[in-house]
N, C-alpha and C. Protein backbone atom coordinates (compact mmCIF):
# COMPACT_ATOMS: atom_id res chain seq x y z
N UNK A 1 -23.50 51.00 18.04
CA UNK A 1 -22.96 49.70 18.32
C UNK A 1 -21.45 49.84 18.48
N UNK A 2 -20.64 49.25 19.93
CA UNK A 2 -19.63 49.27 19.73
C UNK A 2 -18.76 48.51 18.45
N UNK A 3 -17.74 48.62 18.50
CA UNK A 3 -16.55 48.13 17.74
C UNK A 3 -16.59 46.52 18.10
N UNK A 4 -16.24 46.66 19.06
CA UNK A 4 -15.95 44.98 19.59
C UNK A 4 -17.17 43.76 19.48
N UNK A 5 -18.74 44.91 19.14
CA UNK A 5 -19.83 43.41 19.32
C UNK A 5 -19.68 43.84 17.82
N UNK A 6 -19.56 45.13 17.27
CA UNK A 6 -19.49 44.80 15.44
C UNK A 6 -18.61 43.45 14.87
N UNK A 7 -17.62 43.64 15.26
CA UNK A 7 -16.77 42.26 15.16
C UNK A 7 -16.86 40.85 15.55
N UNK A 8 -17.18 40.94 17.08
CA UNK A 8 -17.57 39.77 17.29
C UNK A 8 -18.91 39.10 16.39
N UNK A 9 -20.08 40.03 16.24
CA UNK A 9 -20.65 39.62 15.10
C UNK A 9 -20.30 39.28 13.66
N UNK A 10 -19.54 39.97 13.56
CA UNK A 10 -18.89 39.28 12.10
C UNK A 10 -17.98 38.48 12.28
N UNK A 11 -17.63 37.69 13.08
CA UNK A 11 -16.61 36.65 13.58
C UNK A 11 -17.63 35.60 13.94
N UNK A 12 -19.21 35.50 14.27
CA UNK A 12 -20.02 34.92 14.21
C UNK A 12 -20.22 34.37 12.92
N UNK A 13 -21.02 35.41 12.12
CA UNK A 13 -21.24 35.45 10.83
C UNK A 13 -20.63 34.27 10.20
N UNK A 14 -19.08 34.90 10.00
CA UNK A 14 -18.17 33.99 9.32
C UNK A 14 -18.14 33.09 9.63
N UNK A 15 -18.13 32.35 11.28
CA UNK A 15 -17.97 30.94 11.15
C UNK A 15 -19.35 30.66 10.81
N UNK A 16 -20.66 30.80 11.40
CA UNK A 16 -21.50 30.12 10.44
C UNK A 16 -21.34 29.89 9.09
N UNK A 17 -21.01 30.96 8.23
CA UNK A 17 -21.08 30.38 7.10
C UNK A 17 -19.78 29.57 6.84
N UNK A 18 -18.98 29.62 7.56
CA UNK A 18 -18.28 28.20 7.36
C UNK A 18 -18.24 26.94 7.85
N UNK A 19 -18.84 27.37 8.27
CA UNK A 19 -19.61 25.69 8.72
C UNK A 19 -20.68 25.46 7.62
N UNK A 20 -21.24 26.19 6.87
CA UNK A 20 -22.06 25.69 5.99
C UNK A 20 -21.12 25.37 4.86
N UNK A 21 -20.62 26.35 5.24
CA UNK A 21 -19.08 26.24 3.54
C UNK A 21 -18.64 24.29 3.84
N UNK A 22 -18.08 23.99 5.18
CA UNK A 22 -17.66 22.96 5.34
C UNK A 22 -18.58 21.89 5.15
N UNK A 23 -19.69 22.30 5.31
CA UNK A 23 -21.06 20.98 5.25
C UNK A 23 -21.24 20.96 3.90
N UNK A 24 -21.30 22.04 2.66
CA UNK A 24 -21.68 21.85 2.12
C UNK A 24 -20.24 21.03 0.86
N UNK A 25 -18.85 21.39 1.73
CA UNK A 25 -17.84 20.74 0.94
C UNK A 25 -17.72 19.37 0.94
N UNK A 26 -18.47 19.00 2.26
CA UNK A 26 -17.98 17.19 2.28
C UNK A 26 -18.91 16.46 2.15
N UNK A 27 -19.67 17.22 1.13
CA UNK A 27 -20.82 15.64 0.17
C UNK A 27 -19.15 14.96 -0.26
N UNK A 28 -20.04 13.48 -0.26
CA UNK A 28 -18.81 12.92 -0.74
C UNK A 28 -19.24 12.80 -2.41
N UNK A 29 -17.85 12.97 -2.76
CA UNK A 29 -17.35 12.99 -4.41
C UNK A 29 -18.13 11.99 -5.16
N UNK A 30 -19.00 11.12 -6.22
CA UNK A 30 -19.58 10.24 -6.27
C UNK A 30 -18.56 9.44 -7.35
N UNK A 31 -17.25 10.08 -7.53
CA UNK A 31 -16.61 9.06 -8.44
C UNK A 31 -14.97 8.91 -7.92
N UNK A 32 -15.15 9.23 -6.28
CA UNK A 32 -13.81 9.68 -5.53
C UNK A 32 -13.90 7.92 -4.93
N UNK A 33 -12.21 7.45 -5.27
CA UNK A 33 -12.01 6.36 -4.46
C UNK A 33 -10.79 6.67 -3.60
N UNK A 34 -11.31 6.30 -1.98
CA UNK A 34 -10.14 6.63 -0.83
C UNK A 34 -9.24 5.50 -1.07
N UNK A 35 -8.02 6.11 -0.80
CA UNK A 35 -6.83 5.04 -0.62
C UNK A 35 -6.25 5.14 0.77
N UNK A 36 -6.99 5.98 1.96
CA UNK A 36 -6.65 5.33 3.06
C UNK A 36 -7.07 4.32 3.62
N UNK A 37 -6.20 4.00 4.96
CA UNK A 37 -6.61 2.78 5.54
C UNK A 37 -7.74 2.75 6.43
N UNK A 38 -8.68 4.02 6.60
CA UNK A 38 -9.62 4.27 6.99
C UNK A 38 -11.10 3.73 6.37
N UNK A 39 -10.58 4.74 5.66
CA UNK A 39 -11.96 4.30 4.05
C UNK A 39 -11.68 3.06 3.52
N UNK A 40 -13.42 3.24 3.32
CA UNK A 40 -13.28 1.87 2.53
C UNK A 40 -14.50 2.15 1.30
N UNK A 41 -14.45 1.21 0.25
CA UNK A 41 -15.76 1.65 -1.10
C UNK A 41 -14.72 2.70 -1.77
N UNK A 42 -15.96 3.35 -3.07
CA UNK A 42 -15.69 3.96 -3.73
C UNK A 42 -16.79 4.89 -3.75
N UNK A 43 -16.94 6.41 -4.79
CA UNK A 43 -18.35 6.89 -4.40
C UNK A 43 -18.66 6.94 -3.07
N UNK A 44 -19.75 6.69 -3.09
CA UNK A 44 -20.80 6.80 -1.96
C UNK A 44 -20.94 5.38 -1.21
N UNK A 45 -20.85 4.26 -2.10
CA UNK A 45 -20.32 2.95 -1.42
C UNK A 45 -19.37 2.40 -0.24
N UNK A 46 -19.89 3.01 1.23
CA UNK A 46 -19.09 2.21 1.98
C UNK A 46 -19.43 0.36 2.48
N UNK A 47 -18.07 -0.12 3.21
CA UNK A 47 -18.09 -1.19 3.52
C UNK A 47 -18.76 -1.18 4.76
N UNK A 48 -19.84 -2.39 5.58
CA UNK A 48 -19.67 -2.19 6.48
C UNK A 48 -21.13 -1.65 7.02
N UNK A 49 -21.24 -1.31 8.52
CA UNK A 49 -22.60 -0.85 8.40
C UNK A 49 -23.78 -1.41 8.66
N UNK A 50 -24.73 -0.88 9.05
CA UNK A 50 -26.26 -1.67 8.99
C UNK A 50 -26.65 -2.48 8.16
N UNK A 51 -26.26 -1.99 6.91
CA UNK A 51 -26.41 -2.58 5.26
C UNK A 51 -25.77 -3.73 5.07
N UNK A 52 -26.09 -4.62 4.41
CA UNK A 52 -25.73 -5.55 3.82
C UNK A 52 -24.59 -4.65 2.96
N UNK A 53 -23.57 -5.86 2.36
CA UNK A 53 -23.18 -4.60 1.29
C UNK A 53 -23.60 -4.52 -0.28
N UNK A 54 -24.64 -5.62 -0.57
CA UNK A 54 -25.68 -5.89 -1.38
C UNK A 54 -26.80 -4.57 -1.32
N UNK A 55 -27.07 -4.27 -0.37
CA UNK A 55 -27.93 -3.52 -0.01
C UNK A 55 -27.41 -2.49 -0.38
N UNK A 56 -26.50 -2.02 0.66
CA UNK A 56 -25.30 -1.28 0.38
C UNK A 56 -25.15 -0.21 -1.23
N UNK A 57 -24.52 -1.31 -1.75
CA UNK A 57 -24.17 -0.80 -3.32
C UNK A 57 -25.45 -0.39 -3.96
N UNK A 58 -26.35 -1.36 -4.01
CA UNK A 58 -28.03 -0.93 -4.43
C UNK A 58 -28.53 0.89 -4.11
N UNK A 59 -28.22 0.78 -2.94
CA UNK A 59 -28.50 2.22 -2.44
C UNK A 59 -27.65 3.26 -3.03
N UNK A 60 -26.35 3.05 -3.36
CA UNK A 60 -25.36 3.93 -3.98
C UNK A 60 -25.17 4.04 -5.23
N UNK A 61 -25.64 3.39 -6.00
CA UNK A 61 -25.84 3.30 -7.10
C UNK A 61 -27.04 2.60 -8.04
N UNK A 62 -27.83 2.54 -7.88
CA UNK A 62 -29.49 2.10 -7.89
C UNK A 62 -29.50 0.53 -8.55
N UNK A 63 -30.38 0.53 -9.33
CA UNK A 63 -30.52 -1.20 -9.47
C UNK A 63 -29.59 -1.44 -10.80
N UNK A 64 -28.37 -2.37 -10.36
CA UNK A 64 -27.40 -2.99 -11.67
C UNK A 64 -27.78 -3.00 -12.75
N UNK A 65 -27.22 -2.84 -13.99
CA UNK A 65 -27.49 -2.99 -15.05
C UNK A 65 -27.84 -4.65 -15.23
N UNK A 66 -26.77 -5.43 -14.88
CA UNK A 66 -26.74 -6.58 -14.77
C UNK A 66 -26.52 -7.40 -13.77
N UNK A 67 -27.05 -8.56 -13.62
CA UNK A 67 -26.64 -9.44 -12.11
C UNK A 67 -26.33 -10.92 -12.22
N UNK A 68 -25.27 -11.30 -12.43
CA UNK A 68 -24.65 -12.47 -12.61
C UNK A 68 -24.43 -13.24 -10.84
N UNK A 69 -25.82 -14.34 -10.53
CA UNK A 69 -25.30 -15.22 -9.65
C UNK A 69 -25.49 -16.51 -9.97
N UNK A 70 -24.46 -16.70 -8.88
CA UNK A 70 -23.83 -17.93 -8.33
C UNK A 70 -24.63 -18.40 -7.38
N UNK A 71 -23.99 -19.81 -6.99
CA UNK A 71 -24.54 -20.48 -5.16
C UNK A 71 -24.41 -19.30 -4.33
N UNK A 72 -22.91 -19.14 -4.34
CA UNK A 72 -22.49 -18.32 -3.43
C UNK A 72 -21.42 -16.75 -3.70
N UNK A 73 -21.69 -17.02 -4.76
CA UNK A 73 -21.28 -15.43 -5.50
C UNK A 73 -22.09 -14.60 -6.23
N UNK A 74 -22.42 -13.77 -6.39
CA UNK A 74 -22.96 -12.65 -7.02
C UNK A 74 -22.17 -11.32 -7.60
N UNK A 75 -22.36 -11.51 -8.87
CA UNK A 75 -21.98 -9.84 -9.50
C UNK A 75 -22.66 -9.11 -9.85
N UNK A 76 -22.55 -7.73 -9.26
CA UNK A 76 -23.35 -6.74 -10.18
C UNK A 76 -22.27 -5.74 -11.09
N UNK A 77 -23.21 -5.50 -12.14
CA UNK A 77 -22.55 -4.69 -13.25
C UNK A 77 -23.32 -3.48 -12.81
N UNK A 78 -22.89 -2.55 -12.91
CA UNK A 78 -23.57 -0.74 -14.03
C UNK A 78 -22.89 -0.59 -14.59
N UNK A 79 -23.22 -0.29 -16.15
CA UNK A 79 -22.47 -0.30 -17.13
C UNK A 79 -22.26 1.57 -17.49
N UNK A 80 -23.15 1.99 -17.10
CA UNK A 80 -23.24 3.77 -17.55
C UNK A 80 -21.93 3.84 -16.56
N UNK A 81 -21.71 3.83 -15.33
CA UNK A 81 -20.82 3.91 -14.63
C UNK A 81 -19.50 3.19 -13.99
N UNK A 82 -19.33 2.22 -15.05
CA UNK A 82 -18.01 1.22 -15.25
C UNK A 82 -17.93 0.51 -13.87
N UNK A 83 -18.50 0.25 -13.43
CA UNK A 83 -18.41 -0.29 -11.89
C UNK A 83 -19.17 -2.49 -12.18
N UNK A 84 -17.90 -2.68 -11.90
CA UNK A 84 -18.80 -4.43 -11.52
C UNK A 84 -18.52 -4.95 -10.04
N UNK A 85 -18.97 -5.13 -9.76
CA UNK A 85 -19.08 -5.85 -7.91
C UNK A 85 -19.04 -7.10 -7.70
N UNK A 86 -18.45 -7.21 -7.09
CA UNK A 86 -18.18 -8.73 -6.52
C UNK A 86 -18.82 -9.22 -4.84
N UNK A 87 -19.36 -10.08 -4.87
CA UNK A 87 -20.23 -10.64 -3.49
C UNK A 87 -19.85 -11.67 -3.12
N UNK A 88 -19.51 -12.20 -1.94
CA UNK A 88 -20.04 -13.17 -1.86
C UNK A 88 -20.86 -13.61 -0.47
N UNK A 89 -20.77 -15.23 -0.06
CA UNK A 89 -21.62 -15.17 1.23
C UNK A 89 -20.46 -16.33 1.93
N UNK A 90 -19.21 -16.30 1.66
CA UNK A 90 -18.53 -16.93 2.24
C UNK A 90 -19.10 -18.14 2.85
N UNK A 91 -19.28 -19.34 2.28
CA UNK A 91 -20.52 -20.37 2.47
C UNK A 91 -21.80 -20.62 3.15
N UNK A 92 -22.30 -19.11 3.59
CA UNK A 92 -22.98 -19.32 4.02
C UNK A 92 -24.45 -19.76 3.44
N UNK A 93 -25.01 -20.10 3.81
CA UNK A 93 -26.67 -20.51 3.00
C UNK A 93 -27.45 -19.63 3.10
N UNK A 94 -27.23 -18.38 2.09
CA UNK A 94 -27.89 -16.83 1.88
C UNK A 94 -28.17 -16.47 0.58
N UNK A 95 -28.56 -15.61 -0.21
CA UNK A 95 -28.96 -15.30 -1.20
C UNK A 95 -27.42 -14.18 -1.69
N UNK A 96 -26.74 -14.33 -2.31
CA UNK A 96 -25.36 -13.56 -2.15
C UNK A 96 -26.21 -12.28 -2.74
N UNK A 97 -27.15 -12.32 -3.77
CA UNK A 97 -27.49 -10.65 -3.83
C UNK A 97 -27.89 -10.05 -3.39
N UNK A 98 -28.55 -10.86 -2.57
CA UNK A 98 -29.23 -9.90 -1.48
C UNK A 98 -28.49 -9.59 -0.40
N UNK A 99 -27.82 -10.73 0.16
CA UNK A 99 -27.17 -10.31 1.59
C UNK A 99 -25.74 -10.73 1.65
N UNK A 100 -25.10 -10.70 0.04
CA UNK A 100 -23.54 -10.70 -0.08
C UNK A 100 -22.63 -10.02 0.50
N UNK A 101 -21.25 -10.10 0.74
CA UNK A 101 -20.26 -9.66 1.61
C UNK A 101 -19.42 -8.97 0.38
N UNK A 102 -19.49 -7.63 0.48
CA UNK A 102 -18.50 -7.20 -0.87
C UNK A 102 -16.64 -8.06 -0.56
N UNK A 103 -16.23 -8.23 -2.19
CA UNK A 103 -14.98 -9.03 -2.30
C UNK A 103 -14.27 -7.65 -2.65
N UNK A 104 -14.87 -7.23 -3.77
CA UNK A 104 -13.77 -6.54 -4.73
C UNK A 104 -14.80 -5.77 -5.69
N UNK A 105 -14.31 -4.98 -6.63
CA UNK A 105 -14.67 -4.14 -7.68
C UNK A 105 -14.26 -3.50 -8.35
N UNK A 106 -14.04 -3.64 -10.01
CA UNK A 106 -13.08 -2.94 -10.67
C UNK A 106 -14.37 -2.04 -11.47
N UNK A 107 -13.16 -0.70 -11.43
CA UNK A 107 -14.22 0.15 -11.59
C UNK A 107 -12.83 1.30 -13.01
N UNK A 108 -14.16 1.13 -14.29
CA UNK A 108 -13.11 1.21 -15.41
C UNK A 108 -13.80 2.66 -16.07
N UNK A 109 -14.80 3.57 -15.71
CA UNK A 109 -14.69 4.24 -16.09
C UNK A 109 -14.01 5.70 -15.86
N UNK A 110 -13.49 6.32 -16.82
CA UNK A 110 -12.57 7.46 -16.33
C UNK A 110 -13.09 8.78 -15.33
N UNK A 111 -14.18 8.34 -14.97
CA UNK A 111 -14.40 9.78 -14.14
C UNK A 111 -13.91 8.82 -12.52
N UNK A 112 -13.54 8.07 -12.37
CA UNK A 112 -13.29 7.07 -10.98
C UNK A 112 -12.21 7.41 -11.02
N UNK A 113 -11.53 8.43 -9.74
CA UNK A 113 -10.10 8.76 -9.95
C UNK A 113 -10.25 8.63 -7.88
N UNK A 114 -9.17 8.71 -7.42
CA UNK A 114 -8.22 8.99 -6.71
C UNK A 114 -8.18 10.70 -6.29
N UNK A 115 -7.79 10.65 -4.65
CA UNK A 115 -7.29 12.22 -4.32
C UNK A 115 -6.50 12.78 -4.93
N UNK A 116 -5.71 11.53 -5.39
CA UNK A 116 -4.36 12.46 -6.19
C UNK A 116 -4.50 12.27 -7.81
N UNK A 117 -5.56 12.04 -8.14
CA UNK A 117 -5.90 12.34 -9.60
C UNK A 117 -5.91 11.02 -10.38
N UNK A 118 -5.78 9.89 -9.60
CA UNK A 118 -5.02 8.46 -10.48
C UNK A 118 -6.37 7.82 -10.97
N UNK A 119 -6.85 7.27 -12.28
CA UNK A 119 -8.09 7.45 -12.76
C UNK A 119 -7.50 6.50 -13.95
N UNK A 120 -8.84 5.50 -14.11
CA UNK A 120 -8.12 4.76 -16.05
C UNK A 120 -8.37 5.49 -16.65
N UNK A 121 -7.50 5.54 -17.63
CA UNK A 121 -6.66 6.46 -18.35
C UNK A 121 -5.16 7.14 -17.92
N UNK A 122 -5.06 7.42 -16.87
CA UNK A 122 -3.52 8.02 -16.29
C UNK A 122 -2.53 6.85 -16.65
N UNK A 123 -1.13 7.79 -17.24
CA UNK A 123 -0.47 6.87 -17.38
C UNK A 123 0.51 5.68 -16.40
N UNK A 124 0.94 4.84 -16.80
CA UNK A 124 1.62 4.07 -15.86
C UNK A 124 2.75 4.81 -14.51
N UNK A 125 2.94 5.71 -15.43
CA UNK A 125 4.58 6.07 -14.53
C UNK A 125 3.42 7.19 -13.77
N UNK A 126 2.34 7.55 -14.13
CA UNK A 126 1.62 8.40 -12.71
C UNK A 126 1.37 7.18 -11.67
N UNK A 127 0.33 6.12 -11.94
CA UNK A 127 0.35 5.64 -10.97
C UNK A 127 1.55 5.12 -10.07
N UNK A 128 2.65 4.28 -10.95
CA UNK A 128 3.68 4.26 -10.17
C UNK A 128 4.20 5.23 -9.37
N UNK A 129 4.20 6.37 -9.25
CA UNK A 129 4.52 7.51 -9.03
C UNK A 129 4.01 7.75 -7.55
N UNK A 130 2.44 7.41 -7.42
CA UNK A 130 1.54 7.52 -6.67
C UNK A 130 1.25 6.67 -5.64
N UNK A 131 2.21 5.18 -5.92
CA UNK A 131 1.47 3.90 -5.74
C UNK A 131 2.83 4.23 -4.27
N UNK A 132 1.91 2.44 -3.08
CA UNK A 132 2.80 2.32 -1.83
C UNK A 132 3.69 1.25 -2.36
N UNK A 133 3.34 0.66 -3.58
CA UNK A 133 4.71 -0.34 -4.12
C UNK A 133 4.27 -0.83 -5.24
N UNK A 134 4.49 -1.78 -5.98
CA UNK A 134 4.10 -2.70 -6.86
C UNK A 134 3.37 -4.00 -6.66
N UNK A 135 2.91 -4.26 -7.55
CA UNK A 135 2.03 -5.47 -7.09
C UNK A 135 3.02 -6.82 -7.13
N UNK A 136 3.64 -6.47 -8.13
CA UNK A 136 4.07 -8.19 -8.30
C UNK A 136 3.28 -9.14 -7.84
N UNK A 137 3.77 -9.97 -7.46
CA UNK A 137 3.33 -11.09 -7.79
C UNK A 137 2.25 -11.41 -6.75
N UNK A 138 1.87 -10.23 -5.95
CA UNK A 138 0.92 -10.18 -4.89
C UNK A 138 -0.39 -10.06 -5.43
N UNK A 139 -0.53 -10.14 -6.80
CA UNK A 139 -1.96 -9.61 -7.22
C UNK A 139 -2.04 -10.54 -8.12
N UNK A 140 -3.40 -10.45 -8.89
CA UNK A 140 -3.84 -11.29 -10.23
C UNK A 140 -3.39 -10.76 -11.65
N UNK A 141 -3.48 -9.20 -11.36
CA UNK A 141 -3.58 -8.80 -12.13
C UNK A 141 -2.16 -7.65 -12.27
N UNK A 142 -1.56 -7.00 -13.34
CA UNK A 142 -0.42 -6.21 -13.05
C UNK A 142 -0.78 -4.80 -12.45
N UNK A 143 0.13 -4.29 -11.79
CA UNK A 143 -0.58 -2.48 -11.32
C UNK A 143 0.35 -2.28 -10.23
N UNK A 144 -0.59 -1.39 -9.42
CA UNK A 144 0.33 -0.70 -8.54
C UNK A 144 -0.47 -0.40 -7.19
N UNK A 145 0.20 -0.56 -6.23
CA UNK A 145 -0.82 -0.77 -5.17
C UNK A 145 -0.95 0.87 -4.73
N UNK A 146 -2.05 1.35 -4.17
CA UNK A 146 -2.37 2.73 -4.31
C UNK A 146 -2.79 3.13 -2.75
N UNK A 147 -3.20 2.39 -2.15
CA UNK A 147 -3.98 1.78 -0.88
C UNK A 147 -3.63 0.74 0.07
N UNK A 148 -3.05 0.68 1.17
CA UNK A 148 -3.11 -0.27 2.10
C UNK A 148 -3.92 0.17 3.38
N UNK A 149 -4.55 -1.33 3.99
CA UNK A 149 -5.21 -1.28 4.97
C UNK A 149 -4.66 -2.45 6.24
N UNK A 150 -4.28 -2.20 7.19
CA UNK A 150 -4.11 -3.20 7.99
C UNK A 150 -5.08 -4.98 8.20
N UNK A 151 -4.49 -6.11 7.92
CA UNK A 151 -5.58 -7.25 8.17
C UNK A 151 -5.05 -8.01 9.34
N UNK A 152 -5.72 -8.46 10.27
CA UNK A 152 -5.27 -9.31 10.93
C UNK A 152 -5.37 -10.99 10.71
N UNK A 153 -6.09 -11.11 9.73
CA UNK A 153 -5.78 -12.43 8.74
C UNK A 153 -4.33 -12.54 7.94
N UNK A 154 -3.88 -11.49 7.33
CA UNK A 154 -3.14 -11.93 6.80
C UNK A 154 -1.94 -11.37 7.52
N UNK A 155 -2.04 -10.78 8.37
CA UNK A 155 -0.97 -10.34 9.65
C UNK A 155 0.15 -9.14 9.36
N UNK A 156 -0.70 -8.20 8.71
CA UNK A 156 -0.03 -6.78 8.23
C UNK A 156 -0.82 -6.19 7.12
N UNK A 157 0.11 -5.97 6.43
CA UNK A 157 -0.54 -4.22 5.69
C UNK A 157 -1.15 -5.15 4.29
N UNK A 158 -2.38 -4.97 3.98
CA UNK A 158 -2.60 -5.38 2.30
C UNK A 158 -3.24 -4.70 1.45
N UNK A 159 -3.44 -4.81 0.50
CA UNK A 159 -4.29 -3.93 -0.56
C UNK A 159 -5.42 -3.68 -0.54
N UNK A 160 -5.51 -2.05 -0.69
CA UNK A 160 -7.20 -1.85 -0.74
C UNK A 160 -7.70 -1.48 -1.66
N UNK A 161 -6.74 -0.71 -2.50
CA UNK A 161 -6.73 0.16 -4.18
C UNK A 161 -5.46 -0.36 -4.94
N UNK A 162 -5.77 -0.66 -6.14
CA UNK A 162 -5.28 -0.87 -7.31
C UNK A 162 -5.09 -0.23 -8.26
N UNK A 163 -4.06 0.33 -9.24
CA UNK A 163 -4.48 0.63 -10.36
C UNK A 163 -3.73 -0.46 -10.86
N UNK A 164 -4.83 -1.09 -12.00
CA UNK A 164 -4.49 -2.15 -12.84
C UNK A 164 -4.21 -1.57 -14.23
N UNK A 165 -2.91 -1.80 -14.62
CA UNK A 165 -1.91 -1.18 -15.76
C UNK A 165 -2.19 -2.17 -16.98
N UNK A 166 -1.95 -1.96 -18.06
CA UNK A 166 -1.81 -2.71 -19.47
C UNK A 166 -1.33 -1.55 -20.43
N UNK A 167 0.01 -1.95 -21.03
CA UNK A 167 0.36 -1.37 -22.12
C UNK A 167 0.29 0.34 -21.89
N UNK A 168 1.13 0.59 -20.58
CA UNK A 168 1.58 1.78 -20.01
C UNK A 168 0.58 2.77 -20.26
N UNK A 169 -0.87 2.33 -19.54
CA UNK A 169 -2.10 2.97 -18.77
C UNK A 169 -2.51 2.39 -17.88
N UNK A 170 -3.63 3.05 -16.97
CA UNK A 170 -4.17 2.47 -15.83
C UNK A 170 -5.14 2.00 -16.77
N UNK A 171 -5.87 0.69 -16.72
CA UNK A 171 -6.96 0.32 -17.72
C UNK A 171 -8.43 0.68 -16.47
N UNK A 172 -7.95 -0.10 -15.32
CA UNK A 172 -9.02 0.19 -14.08
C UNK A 172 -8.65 0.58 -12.11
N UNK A 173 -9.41 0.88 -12.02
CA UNK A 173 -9.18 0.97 -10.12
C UNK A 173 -10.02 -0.29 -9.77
N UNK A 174 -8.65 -0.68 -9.31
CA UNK A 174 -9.57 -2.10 -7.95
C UNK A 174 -9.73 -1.70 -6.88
N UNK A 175 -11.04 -1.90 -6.27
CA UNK A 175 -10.96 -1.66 -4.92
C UNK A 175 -11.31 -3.03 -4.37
N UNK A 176 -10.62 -3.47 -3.23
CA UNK A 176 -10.58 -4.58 -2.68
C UNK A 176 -11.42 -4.35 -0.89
N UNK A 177 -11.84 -5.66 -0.88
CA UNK A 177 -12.51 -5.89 1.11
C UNK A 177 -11.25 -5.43 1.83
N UNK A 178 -11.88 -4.71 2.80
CA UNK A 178 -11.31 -4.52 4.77
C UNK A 178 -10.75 -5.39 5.07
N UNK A 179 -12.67 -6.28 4.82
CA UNK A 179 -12.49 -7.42 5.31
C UNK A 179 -11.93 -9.02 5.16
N UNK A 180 -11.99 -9.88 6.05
CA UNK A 180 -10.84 -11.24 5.63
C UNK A 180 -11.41 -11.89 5.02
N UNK A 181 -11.00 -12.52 3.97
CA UNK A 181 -11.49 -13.31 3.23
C UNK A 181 -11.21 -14.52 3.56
């Protein structure tokens, strides 16, 4: 065998297996939340889609621990995995658990971190550190905005990730809708 098909075969080789290397690197993380303006969800939870996002979350995390509805709101809890969900059906005349529009979700247990490591538990001055500004008075709650996504409702850049601070820790990650509320 020449030299040159020895190589070119092993220049084969290698990229196959990196392409498996690469397929097998981008399962997504199941406790990774994106803070680009791309992504959206947390885990395996995207926005969006064929799915309801009722459906949606069900599939990504199996049946709630708990389910608190409303007319037109619905929450689900999992409690093993600190995650509560927010639905709603924006008035429409629907079943919000079944075919709710994700709002929001604070998600408080510590394996829910960020690319860059930001997770409840990290301290304040990490997330600040990490964050595209402060919340002030733009939020409900105190923190640091971690995430922006373009809206054309509200006519520029708004929040998609949170870390919500108390007594210089992150207590939780908010992840907030794409979409307009």
């Amino acid at each position: 065998m020449s030299r040159s098909v020895a190589l070119t075969g092993l220049l084969v080789v290698a990229l196959v297996c990196a392409g498996i290397a690469t397929a097998g690197a981008e399962p997504r993380d199941a406790f990774l939340v994106p803070v680009s303006a791309e992504h959206t969800g947390f885990g395996t939870f995207r926005e969006g889609g064929t799915r309801t996002s009722a459906a949606a979350l069900r599939n990504s995390f199996g049946p709630p621990t708990r389910t608190v509805k409303g007319r037109t709101r619905c929450t689900f809890h999992w409690k093993a995995i600190g995650v509560v969900a927010h639905l709603t059906t924006y008035g429409r005349r629907i079943d919000p658990c079944k075919k709710g529009s994700f709002v929001n979700a604070r998600l408080s247990d510590q394996r829910w971190h960020t690319f860059a490591g930001i997770r409840p538990g990290s301290s304040e001055r990490a997330a600040r550190r990490r964050s595209k500004r402060s919340c002030g008075d733009a939020c409900e709650f105190p923190g640091y905005v971690l995430g922006l996504h373009p809206s054309d409702c509200a006519g520029g850049q708004v929040p998609s990730v949170i870390a919500q601070v108390h007594d210089g820790r992150v207590v939780a990650l908010r992840v907030l809708t794409h979409g307009c509320e």
